[in-house]
Protein backbone atom coordinates (compact mmCIF):
# COMPACT_ATOMS: atom_id res chain seq x y z
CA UNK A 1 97.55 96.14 108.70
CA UNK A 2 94.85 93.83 108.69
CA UNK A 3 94.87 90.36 106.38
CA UNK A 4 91.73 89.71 105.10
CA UNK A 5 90.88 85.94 104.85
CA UNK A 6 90.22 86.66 100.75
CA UNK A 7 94.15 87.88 101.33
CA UNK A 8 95.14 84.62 102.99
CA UNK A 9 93.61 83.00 99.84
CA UNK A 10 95.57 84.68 97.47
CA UNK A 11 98.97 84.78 99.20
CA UNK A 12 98.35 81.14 100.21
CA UNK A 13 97.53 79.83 95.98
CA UNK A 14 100.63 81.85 94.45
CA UNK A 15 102.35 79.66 95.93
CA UNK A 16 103.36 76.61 93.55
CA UNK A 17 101.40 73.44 94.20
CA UNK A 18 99.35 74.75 96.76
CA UNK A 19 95.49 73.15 96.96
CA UNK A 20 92.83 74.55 98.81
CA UNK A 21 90.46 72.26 100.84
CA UNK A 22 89.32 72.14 104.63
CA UNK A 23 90.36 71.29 107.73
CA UNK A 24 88.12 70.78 110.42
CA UNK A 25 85.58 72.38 108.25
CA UNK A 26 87.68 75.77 107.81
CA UNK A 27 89.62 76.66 105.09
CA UNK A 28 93.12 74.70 104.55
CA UNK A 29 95.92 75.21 102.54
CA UNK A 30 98.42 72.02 101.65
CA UNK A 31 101.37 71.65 99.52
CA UNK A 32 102.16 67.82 98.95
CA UNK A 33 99.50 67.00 101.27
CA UNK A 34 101.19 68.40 104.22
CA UNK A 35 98.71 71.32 106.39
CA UNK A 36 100.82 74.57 105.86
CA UNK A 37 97.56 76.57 106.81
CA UNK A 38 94.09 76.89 108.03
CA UNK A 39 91.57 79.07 109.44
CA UNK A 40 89.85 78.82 113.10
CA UNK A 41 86.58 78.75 112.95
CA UNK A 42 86.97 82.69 113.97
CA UNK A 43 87.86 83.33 110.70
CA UNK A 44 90.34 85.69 112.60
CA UNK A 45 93.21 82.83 113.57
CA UNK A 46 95.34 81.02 111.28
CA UNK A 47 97.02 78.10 112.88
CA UNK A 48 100.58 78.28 110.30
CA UNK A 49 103.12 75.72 109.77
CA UNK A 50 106.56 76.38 111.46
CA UNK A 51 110.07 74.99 113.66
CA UNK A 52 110.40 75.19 116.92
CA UNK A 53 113.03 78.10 117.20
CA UNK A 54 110.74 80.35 114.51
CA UNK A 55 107.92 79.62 116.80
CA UNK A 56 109.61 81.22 120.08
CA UNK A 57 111.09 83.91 118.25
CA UNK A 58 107.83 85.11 117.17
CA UNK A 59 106.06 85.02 119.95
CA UNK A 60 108.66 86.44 121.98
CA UNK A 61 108.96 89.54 119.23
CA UNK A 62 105.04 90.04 118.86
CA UNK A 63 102.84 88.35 121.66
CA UNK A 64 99.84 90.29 120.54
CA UNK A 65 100.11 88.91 116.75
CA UNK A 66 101.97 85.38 117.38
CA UNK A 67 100.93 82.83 120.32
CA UNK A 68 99.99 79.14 120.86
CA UNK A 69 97.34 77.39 122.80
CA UNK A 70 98.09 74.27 125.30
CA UNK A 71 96.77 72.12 122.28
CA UNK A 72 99.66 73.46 119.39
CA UNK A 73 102.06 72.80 122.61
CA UNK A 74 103.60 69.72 120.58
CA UNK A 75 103.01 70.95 117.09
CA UNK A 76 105.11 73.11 115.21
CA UNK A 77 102.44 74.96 114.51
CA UNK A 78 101.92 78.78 115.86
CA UNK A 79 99.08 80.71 115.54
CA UNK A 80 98.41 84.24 114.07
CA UNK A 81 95.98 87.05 114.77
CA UNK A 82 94.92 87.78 111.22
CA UNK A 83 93.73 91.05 112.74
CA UNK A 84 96.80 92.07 113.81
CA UNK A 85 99.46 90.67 111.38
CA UNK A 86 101.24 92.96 108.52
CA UNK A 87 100.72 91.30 104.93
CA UNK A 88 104.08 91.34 104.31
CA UNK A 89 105.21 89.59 107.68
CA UNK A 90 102.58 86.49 106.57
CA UNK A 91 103.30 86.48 102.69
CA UNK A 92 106.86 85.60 104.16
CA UNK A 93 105.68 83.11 107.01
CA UNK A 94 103.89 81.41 104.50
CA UNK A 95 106.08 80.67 102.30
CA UNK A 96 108.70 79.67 104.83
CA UNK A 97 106.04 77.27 105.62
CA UNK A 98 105.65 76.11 102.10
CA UNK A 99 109.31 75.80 101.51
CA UNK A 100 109.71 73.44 104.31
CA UNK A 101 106.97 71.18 102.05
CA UNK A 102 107.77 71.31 98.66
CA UNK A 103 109.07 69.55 96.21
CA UNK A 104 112.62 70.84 94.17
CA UNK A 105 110.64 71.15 91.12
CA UNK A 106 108.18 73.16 93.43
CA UNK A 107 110.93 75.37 94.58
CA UNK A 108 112.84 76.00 90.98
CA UNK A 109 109.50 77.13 89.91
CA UNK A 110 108.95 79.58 92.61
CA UNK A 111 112.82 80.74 91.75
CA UNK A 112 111.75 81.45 88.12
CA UNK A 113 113.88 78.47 86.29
């Protein structure tokens, strides 16, 4: 059930125009320039791109994989126990993430046309 941070990696660069840099000197994934991603410093948190409502829904559904911290209070950000999370349930997070971020050239290519 566990994502490995070489997992995070590889979901993270399939999709299109995604670069890999840092972020507070962890691992960051952007698309456009806009943070959809990045490691704690744990290596064990991912602080992930979302809305408001997809926020509270998650961490209503699965405390013990989804929470925030007083800091991500004001960010749509939420943040996920890499431990804990199914690979599936991410894959899909993260590209709800990217889709909120790329461009319409971005998104036909991840459609296949």
């Amino acid at each position: 059930m566990a994502v490995s941070t070489k997992t995070l990696r590889k979901l993270a660069l399939a999709l299109p125009g995604v670069e890999e840099g840092t972020s507070y000197g962890t691992p960051a994934y952007r698309v456009r320039k806009k943070l959809i991603a990045r490691l704690w410093e744990d290596d064990e948190t991912l602080v992930l791109a979302t809305t408001w409502d997809e926020r509270a829904e998650l961490c209503e559904a699965a405390p013990e994989v989804f929470y925030f911290t007083d800091h991500y209070e004001n960010y749509e950000y939420v943040l996920v126990r890499l431990p804990e999370v199914a690979r599936k349930t991410l894959e899909a997070l993260l590209e709800s993430a990217w889709r909120r971020h790329a461009s319409k050239k971005q998104l036909a290519e991840r459609a296949g046309g």
